[in-house]
N, C-alpha and C. Protein backbone atom coordinates (compact mmCIF):
# COMPACT_ATOMS: atom_id res chain seq x y z
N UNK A 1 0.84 -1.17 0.00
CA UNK A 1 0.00 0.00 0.00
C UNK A 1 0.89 1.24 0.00
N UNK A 2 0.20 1.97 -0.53
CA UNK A 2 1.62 3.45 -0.96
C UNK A 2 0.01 4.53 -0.79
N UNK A 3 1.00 5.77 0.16
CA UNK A 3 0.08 6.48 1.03
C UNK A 3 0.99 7.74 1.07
N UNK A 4 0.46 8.71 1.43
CA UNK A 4 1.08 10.18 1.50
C UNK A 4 0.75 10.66 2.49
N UNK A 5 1.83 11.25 3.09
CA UNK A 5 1.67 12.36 4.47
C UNK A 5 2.69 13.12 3.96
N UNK A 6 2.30 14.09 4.86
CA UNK A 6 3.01 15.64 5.44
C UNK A 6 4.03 15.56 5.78
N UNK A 7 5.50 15.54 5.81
CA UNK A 7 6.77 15.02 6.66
C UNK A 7 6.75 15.87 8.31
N UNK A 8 6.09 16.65 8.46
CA UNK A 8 6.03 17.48 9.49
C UNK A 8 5.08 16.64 10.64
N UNK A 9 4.39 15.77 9.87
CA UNK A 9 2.70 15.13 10.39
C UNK A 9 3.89 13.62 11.57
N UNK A 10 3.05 13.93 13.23
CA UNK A 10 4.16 12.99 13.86
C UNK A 10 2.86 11.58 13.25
N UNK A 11 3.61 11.00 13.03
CA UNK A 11 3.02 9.25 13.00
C UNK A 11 4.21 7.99 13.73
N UNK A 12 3.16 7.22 13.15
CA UNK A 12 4.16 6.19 13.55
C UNK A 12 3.73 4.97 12.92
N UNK A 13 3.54 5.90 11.53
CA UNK A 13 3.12 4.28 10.30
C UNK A 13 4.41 3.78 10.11
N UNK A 14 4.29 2.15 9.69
CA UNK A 14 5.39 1.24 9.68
C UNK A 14 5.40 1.45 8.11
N UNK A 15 6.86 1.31 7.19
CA UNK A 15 7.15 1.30 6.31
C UNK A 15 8.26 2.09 5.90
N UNK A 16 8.13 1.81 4.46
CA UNK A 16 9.55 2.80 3.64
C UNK A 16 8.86 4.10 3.82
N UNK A 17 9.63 5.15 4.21
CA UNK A 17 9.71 6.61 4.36
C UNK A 17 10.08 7.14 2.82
N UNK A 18 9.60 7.72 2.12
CA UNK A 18 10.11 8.05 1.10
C UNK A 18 10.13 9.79 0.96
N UNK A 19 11.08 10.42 1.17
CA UNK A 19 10.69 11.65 0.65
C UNK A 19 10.93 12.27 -0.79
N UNK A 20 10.09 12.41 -1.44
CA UNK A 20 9.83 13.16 -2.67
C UNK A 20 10.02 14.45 -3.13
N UNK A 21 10.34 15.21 -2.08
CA UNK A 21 10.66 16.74 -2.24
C UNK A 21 12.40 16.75 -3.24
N UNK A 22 12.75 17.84 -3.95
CA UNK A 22 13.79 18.16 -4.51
C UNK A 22 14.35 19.32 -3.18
N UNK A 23 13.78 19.65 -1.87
CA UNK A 23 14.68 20.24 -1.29
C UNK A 23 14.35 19.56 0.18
N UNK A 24 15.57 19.30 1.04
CA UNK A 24 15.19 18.76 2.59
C UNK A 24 14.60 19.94 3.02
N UNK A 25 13.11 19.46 3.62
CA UNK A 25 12.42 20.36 4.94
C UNK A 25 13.50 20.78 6.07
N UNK A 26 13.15 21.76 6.26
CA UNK A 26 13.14 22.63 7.69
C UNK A 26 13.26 21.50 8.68
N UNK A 27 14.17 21.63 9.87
CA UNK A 27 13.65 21.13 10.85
C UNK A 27 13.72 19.28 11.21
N UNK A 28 13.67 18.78 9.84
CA UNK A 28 13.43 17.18 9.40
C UNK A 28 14.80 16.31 9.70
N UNK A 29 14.59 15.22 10.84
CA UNK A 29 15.71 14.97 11.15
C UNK A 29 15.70 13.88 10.79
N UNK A 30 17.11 13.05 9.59
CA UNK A 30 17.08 11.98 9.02
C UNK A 30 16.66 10.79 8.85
N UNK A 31 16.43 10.75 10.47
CA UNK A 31 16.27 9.44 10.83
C UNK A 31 14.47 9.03 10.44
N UNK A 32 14.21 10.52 10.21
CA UNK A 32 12.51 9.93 10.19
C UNK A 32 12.06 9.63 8.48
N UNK A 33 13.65 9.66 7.78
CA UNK A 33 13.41 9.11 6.57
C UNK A 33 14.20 7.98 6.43
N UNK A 34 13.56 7.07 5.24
CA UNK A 34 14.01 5.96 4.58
C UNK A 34 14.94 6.28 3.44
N UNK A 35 14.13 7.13 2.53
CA UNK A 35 15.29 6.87 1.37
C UNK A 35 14.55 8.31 1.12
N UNK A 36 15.32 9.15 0.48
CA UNK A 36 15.38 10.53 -0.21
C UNK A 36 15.68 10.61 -1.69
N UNK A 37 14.44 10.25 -2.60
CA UNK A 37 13.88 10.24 -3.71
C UNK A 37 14.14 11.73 -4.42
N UNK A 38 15.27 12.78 -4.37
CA UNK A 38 14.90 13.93 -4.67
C UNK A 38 14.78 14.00 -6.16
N UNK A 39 14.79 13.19 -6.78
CA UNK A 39 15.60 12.82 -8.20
C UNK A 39 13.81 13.13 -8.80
N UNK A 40 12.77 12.21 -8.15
CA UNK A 40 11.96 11.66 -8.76
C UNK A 40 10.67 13.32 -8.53
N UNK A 41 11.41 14.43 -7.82
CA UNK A 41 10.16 15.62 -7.40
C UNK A 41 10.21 16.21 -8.65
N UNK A 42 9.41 17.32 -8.77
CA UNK A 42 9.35 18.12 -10.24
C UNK A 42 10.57 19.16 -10.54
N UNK A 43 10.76 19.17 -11.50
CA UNK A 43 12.26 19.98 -12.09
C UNK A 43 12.30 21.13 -11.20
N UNK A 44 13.13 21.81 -10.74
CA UNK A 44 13.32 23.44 -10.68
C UNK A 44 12.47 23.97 -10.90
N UNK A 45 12.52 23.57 -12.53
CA UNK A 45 11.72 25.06 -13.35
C UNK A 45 10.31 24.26 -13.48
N UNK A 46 9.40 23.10 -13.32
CA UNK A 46 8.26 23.28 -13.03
C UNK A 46 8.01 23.17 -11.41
N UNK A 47 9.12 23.43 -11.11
CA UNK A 47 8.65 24.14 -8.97
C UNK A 47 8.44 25.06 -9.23
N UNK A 48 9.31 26.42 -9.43
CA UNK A 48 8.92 27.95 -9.62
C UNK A 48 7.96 27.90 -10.43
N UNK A 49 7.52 27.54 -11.48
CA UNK A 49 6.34 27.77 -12.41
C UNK A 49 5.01 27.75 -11.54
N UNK A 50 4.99 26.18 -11.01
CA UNK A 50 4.11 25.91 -10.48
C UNK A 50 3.45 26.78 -9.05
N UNK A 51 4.99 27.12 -8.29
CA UNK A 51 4.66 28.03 -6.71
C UNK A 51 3.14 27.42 -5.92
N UNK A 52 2.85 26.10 -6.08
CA UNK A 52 1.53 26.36 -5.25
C UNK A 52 0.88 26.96 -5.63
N UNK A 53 0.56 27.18 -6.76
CA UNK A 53 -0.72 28.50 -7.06
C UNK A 53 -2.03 27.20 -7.29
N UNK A 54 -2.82 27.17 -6.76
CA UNK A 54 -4.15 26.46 -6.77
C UNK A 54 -4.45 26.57 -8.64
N UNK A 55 -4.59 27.27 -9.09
CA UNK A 55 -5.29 27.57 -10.42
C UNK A 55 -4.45 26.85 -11.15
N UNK A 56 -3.45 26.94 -11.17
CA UNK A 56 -2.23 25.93 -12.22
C UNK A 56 -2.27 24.25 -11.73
N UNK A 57 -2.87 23.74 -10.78
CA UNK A 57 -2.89 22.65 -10.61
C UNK A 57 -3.31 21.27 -11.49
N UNK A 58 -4.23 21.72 -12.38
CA UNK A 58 -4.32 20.63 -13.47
C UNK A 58 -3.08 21.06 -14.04
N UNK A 59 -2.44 21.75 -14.85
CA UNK A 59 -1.22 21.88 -15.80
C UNK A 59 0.00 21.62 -15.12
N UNK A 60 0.11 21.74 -13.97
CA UNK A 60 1.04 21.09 -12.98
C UNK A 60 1.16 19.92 -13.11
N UNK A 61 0.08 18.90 -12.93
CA UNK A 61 -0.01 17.41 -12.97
C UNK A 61 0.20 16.67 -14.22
N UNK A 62 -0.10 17.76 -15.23
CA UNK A 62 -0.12 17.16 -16.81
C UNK A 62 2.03 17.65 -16.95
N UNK A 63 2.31 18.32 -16.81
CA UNK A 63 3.62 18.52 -16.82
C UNK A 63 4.32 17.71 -15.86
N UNK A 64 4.05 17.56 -14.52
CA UNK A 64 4.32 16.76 -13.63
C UNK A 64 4.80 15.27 -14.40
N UNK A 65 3.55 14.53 -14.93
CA UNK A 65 3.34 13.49 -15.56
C UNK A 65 4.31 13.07 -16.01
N UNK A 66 4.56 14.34 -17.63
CA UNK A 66 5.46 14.18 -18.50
C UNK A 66 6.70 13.95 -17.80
N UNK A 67 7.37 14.22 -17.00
CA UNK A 67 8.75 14.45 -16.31
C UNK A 67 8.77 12.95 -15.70
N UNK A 68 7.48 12.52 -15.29
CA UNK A 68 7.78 11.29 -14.98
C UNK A 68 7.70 9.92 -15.64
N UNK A 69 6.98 10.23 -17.11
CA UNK A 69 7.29 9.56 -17.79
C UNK A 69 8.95 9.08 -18.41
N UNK A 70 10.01 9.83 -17.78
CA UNK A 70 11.40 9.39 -18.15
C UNK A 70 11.71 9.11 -16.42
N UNK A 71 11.18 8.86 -15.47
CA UNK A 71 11.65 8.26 -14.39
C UNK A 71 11.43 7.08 -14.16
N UNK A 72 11.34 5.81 -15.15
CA UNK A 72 10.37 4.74 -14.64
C UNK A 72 11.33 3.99 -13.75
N UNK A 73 13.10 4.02 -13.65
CA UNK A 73 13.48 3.03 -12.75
C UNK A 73 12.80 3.70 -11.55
N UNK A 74 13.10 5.08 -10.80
CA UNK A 74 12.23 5.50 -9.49
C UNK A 74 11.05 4.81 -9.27
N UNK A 75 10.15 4.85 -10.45
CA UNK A 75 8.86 4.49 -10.00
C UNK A 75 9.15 2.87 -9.91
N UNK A 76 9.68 2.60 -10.69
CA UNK A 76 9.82 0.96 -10.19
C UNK A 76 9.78 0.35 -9.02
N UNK A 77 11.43 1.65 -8.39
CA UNK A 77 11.95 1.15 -7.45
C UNK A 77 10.88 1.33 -6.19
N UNK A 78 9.49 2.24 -6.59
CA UNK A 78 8.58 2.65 -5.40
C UNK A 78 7.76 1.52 -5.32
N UNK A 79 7.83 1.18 -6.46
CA UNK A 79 6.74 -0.01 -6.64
C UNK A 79 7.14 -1.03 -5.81
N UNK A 80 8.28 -1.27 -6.42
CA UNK A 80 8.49 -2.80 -5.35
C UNK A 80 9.02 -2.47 -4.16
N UNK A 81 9.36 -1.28 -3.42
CA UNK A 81 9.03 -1.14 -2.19
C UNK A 81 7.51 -1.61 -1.68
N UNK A 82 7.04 -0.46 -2.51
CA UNK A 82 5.71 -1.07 -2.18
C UNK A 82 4.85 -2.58 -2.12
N UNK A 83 5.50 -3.47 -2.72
CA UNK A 83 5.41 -5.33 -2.88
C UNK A 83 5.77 -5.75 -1.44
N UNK A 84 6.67 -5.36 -0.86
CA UNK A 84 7.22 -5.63 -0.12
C UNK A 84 6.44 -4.95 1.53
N UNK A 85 5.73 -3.93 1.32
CA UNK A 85 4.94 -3.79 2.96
C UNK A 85 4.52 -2.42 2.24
N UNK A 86 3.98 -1.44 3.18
CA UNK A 86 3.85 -0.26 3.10
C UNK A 86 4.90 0.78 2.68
N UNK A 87 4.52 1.76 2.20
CA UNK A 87 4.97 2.96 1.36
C UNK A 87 4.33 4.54 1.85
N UNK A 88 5.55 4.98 2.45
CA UNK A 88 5.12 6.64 2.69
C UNK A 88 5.33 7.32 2.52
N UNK A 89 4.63 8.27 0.88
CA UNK A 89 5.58 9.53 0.17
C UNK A 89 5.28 11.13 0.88
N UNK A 90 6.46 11.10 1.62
CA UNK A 90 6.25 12.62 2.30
C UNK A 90 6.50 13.58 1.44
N UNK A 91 6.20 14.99 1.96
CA UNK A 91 6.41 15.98 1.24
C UNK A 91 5.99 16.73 2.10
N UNK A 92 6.58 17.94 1.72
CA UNK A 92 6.76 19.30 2.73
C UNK A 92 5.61 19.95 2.47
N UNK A 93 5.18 20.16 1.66
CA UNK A 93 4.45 21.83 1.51
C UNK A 93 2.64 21.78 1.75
N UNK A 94 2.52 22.53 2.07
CA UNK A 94 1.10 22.87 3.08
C UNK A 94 0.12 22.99 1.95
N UNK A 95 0.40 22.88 0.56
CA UNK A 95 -0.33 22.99 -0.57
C UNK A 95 -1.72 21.72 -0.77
N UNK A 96 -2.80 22.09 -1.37
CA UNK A 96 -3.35 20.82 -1.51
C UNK A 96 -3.13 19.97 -2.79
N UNK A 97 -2.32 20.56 -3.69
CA UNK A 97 -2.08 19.72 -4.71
C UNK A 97 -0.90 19.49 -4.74
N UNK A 98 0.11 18.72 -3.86
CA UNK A 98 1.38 18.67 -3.67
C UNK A 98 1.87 17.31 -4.92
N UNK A 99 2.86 17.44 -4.67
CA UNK A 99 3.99 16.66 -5.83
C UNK A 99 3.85 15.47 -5.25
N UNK A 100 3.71 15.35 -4.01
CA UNK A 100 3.24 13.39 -3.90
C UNK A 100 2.27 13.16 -4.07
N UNK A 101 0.82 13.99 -3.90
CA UNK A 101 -0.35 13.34 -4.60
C UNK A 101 -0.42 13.19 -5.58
N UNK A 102 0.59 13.79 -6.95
CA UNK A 102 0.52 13.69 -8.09
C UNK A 102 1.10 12.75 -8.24
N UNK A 103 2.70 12.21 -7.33
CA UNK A 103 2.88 11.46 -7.63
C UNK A 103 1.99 10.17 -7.57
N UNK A 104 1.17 9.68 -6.59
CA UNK A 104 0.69 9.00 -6.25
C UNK A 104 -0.53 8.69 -7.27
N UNK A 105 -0.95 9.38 -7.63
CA UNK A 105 -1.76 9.24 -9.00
C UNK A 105 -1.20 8.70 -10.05
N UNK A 106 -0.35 8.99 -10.44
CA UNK A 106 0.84 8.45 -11.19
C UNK A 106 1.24 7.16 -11.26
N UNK A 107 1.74 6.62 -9.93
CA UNK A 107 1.79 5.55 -9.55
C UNK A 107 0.95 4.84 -10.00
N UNK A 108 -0.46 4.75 -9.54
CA UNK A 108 -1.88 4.09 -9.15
C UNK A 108 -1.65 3.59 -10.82
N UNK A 109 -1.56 4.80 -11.99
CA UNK A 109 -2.10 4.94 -13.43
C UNK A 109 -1.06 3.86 -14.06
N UNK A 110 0.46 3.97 -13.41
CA UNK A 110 1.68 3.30 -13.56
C UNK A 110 1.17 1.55 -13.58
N UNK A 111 0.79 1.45 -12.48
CA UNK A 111 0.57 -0.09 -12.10
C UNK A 111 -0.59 -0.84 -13.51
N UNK A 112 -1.51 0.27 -13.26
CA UNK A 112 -2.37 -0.59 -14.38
C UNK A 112 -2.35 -0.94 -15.45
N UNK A 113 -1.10 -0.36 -15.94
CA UNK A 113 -0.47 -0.27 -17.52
C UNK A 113 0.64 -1.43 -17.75
């Protein structure tokens, strides 16, 4: 099962920690990650494009997409984490359309293909 939280959010779900961000959070102390995926977040230049702006959020995800259509070992490698027990793609930002729910959509669309 592959699931998304907040990296800020305290839990104490069992599994791979994955963080997805292209920059380490504030504050975030290593140990509460597994593996640091920065490879697999959105380019630079669709971070600044994007800024969280609510209104760009479909064109975010459709660009998002594309970028991850040339990552498939990452997604692989999420996948079969995921075979193996639970999966938790954190991410920093207080946004509601963040880069792990996209990713996670992604994923879901990944598997069925």
């Amino acid at each position: 099962m592959i699931t998304i939280r907040r990296v800020y959010e305290d839990t104490e779900d069992e599994g791979v920690r994955i963080l997805v961000d292209r920059l380490w959070p504030r504050g975030v102390r290593k140990e509460r990650i597994t593996v640091w995926m920065k490879e697999i977040a959105p380019s630079d230049e669709l971070r600044r494009w994007y800024s969280h702006d609510p209104e760009k959020c479909s064109e975010f995800k459709t660009r998002y997409f594309k970028e991850l259509d040339s990552k498939t070992e990452l997604i692989r490698q999420i996948l079969e984490y995921a075979k193996k027990g639970n999966v938790i793609l954190l991410y920093s930002t207080k946004a509601s359309c963040s880069n792990a729910e996209t990713l996670l959509e992604y994923l879901q669309k990944f598997k069925q293909s």
